[in-house]
Protein backbone atom coordinates (compact mmCIF):
# COMPACT_ATOMS: atom_id res chain seq x y z
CA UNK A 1 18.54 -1.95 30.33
CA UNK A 2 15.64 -2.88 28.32
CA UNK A 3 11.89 -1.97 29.46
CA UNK A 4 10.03 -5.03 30.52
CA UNK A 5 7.59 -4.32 28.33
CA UNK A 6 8.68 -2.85 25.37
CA UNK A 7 6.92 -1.25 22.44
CA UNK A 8 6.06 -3.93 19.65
CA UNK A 9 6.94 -2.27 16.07
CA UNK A 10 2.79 -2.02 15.51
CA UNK A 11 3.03 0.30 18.61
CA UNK A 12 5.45 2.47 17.06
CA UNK A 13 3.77 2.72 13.54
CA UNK A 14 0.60 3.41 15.36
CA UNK A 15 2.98 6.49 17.14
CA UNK A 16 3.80 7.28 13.79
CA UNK A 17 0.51 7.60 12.13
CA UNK A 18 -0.51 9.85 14.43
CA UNK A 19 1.99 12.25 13.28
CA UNK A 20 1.13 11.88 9.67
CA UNK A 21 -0.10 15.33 7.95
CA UNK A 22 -3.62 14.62 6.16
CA UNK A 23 -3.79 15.13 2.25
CA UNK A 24 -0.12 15.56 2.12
CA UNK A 25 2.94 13.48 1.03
CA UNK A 26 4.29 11.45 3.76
CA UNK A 27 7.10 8.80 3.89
CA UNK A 28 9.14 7.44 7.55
CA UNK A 29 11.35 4.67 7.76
CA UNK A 30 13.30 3.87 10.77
CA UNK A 31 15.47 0.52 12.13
CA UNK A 32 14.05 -1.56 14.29
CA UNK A 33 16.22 -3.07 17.19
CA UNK A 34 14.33 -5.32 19.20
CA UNK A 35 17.52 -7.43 20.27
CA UNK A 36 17.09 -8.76 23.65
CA UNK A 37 13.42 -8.09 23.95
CA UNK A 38 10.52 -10.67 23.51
CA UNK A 39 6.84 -10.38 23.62
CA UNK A 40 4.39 -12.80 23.22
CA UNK A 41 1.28 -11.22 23.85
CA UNK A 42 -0.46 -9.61 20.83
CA UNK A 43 -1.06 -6.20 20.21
CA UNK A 44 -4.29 -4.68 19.50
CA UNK A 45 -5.10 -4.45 15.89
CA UNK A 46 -4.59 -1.29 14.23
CA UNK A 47 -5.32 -0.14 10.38
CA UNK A 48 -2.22 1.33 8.72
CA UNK A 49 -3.30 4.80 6.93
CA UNK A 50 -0.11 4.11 4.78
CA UNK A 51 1.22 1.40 3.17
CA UNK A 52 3.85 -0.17 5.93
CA UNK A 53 6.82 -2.41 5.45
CA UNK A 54 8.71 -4.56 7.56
CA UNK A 55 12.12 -6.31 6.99
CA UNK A 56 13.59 -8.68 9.26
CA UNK A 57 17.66 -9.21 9.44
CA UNK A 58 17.43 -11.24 12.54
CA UNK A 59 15.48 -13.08 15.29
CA UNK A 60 11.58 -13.79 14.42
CA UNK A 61 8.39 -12.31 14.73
CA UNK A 62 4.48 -13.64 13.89
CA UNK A 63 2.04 -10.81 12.62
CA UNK A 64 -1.44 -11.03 11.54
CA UNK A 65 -2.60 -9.09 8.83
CA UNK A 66 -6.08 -9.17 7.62
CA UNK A 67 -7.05 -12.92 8.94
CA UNK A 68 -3.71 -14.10 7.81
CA UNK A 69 -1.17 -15.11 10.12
CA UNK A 70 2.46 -14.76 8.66
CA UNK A 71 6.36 -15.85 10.43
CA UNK A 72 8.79 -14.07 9.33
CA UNK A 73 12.16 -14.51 9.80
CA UNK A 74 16.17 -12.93 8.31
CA UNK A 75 15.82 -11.97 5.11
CA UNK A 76 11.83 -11.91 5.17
CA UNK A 77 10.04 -8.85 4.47
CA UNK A 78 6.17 -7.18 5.24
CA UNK A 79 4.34 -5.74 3.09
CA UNK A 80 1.06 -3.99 4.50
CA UNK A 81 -1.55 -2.03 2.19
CA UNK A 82 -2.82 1.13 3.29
CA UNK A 83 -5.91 0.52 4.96
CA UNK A 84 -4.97 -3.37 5.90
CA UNK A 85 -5.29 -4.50 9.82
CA UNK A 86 -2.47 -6.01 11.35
CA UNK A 87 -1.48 -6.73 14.63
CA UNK A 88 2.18 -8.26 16.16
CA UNK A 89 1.55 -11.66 18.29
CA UNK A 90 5.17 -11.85 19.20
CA UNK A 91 8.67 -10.86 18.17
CA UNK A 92 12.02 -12.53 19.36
CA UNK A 93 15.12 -10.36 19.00
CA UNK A 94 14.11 -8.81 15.83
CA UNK A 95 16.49 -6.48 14.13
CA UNK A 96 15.97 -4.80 10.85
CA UNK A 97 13.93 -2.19 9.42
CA UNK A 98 10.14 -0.41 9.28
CA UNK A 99 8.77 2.36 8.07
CA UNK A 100 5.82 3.09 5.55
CA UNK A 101 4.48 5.47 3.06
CA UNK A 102 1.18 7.38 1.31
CA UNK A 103 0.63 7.13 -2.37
CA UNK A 104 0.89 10.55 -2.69
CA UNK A 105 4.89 10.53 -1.95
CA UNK A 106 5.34 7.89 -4.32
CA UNK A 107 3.92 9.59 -6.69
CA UNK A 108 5.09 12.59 -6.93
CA UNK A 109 7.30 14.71 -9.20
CA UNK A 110 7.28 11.39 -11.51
CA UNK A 111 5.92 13.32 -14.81
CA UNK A 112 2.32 12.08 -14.39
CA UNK A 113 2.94 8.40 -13.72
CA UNK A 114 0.91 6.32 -11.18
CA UNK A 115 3.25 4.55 -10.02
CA UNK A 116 0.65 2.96 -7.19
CA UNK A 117 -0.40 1.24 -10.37
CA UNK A 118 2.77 -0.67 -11.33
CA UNK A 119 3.07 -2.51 -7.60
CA UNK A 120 0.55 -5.03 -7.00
CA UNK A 121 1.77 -5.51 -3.14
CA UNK A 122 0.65 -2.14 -2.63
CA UNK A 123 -3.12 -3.24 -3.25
CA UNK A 124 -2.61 -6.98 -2.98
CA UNK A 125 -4.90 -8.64 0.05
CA UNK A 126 -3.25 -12.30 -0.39
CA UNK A 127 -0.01 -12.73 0.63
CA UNK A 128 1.85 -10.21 2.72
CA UNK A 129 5.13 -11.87 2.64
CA UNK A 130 8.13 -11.90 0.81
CA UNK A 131 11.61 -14.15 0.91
CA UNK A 132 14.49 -12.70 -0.59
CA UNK A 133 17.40 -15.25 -1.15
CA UNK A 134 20.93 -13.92 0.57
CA UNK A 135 22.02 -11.89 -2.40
CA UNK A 136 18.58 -10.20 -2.94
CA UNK A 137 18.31 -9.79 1.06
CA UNK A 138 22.13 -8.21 1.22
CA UNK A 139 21.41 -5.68 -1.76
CA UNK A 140 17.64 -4.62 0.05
CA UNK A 141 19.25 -4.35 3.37
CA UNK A 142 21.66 -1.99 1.63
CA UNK A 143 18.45 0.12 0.21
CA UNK A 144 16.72 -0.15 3.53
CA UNK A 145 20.36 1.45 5.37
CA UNK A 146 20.23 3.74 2.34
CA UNK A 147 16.55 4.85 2.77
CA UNK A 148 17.22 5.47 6.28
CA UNK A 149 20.82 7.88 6.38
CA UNK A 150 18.76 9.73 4.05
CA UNK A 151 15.80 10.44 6.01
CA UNK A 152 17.45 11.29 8.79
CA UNK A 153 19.85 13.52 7.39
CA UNK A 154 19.49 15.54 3.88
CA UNK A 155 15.72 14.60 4.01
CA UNK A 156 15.90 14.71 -0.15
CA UNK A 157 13.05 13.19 -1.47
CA UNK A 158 13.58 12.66 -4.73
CA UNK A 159 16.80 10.22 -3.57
CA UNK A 160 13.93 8.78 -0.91
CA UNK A 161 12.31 8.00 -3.30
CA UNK A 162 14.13 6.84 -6.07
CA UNK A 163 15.49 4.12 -3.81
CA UNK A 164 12.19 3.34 -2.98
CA UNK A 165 11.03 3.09 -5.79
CA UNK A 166 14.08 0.38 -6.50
CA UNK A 167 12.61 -1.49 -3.70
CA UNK A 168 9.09 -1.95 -4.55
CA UNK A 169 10.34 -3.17 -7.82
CA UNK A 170 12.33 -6.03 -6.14
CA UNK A 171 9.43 -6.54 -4.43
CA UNK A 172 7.26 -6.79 -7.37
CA UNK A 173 9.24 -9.13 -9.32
CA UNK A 174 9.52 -11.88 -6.38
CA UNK A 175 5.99 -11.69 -6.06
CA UNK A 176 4.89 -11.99 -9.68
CA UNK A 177 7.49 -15.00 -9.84
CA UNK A 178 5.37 -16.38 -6.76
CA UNK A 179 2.02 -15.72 -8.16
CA UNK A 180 0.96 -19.06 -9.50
CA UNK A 181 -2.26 -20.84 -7.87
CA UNK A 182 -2.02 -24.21 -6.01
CA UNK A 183 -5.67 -24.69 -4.87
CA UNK A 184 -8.84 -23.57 -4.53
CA UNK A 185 -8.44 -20.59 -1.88
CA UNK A 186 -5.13 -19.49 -3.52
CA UNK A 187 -6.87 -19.61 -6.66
CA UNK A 188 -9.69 -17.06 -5.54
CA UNK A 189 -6.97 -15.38 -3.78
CA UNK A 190 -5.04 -15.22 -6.93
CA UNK A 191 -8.59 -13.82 -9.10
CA UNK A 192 -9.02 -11.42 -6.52
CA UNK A 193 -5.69 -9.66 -6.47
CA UNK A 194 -6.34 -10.44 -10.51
CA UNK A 195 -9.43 -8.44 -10.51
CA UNK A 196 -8.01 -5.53 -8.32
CA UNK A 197 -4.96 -5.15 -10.85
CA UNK A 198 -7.79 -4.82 -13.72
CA UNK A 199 -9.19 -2.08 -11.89
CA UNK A 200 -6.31 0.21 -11.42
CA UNK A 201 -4.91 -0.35 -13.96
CA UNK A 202 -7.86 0.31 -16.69
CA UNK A 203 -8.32 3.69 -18.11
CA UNK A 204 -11.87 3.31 -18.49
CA UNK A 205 -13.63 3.09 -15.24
CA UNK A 206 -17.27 2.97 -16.63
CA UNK A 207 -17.01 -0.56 -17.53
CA UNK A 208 -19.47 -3.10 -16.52
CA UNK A 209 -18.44 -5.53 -13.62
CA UNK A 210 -19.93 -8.19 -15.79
CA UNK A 211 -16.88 -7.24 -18.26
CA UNK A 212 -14.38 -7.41 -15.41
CA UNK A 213 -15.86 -10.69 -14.67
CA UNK A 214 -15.58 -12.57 -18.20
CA UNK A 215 -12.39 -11.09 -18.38
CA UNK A 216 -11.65 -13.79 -15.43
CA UNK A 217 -13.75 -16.66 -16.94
CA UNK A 218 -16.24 -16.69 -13.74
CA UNK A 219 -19.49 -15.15 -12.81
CA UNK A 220 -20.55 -12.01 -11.87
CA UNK A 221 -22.02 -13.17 -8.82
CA UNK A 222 -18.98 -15.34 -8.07
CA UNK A 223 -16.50 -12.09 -8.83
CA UNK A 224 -18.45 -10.13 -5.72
CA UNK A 225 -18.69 -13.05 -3.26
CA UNK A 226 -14.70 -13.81 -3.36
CA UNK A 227 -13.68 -9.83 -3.65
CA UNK A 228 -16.04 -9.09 -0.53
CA UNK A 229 -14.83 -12.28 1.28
CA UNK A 230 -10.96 -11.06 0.84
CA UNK A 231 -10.62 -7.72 1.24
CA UNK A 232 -13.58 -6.65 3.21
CA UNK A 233 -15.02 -4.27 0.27
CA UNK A 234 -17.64 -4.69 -2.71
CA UNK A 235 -16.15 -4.30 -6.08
CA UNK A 236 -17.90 -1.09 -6.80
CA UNK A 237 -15.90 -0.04 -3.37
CA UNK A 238 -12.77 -0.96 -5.55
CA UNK A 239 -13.69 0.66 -8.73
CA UNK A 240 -14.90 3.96 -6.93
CA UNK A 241 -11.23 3.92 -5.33
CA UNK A 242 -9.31 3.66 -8.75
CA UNK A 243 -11.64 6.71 -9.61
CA UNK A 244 -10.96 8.72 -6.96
CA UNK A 245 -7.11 8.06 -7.00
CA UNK A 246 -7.06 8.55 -11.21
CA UNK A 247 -9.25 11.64 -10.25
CA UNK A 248 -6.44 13.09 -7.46
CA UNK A 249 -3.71 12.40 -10.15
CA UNK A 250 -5.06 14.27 -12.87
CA UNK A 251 -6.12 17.24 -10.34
CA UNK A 252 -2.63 17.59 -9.34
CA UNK A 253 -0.69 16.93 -12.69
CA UNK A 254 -2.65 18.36 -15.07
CA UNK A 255 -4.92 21.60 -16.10
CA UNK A 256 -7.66 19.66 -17.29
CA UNK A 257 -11.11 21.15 -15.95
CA UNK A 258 -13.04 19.46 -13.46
CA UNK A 259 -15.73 18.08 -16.28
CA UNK A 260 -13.01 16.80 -18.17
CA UNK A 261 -11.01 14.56 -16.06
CA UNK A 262 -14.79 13.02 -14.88
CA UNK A 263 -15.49 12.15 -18.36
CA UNK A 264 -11.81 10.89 -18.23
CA UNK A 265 -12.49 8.64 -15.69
CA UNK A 266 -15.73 7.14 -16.71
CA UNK A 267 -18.29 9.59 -15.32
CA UNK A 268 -20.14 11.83 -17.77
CA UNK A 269 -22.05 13.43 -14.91
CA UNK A 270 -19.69 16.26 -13.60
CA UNK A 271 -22.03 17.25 -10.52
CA UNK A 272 -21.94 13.39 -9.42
CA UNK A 273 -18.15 13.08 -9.86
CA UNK A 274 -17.89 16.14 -7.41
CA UNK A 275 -20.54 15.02 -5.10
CA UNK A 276 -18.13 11.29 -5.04
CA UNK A 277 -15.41 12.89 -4.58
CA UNK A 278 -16.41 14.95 -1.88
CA UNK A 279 -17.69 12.26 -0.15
CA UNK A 280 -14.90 10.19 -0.10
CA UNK A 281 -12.35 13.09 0.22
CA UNK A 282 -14.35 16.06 2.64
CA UNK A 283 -13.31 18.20 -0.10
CA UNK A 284 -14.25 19.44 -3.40
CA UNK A 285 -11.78 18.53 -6.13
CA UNK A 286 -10.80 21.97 -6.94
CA UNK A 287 -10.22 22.66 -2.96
CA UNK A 288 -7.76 19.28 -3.25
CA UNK A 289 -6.36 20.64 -6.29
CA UNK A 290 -5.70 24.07 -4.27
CA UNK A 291 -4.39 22.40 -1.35
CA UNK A 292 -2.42 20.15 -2.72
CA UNK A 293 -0.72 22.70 -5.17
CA UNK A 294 0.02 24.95 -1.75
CA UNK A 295 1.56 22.55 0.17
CA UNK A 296 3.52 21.64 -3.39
CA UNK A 297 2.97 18.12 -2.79
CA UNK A 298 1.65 16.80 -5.61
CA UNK A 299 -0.08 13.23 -6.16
């Protein structure tokens, strides 16, 4: 017999998190069986450390994330940015899969690649959703089954996540095919998640916002009003991210000296770039580098 108040799945991802290991590769996925059970009272609001995903087979469910409200139904999938609120307002019978991961087990043991870089939904604060038609749905429910008889049995990684890997790139080709603006909000939605790709994906960091900014044909001044009204942070708060995590790659992947992978980022002041990083991190970036190489988990 079911509880008469069961756990909604942001319950048991907030169960999850708590489990999570700090500066270390993490990855959980786990099917969700709700059948039978509906709740219609919201959850409290938590904020996903990891980037979470959610894909429904059957029944329904409503979740906000961020101020966006979003149904999902079979064949619909979640996908929540590390750091994004969400909350579950009510699920019906839901059946089908969650789980999430850190950046750091995506990217590691990939010969240097950032692969947080090639998947916009990973960073993307517009839409959270995604609608795979039947055959696309059949073939992800097969990497979903996949993802989880391996996690719950050999525990290999590099299988984890190669098939993961296959799924965010499903992902990201639906939701480049879906990416083109139809008015005015989807249109600043669509120039911030523009602007955010720029970012992590430049190589040169020092770059005035102005640049970032004609790069988009608008304003400076219009570029930080939409950016803060979307995602909640400045784009300096955006630009000091895709520092930190080009900073964390090159710690882990490479021998290049602290001074060097500063100027490689943008910043010709070493002693700032450590003062940053510490900041953001609690460590220095030759204590992450150490830690990270001892718990051979690298970025």
């Amino acid at each position: 017999m079911h509880p008469l108040n069961p756990p909604d799945p942001s319950f048991i991802m907030a169960g999850l998190f708590s489990k999570m290991p700090l500066h270390t590769e993490y990855f959980v996925v786990r099917r969700l069986d709700m059948k039978g059970r509906k709740v219609e009272m919201p959850s409290p609001p938590i904020r996903s450390p990891i980037h979470c995903f959610f894909f429904v087979t059957s029944g329904e469910a409503l979740l906000t994330i961020g101020e966006e409200s979003y149904f999902f139904k079979a064949s619909e999938c979640a996908v929540i940015p590390a750091d994004q609120v969400f909350s579950v307002h009510y699920f019906d019978n839901c059946t089908g899969y969650m789980g999430g991961f850190n950046t750091e087990f995506l990217n590691s043991n990939n010969d240097g690649k950032n692969l947080f870089k090639s998947f916009s939904a990973l960073r993307r604060w517009g839409s959270h959703k995604v609608l795979f038609d039947e055959e696309r749905a059949k073939y992800t429910g097969d990497i979903f089954e996949r993802l989880v008889t391996e996690h719950t049995t050999r525990k290999n990684k590099n299988i984890i996540r190669a098939y993961l890997t296959t799924l965010l790139t499903e992902i990201e080709e639906i939701s480049r095919q879906s990416d083109t603006p139809a008015n005015s909000r989807q249109t600043e939605n669509w120039i911030c998640n523009k602007f955010i790709e720029l970012v992590f994906e430049c190589s040169n960091h020092s770059i005035p916002l102005s640049e970032y900014a004609e790069k988009l044909n608008i304003t400076k001044n219009y570029l930080q009003k939409i950016v803060k009204r979307f995602t909640g942070k400045t784009p300096v708060t955006w630009i000091t991210e895709a520092v930190l995590l080009e900073a964390k790659v090159l710690l882990c992947q490479t021998d290049m000296t602290v001074n060097e992978i500063a100027s490689r980022v943008g910043i010709m002041d070493s002693s700032y770039f450590s003062r940053l990083f510490k900041k953001q991190t609690d460590m220095t970036p030759l204590k992450y580098r150490e830690t990270q190489k001892s718990q051979n988990c690298l970025l």
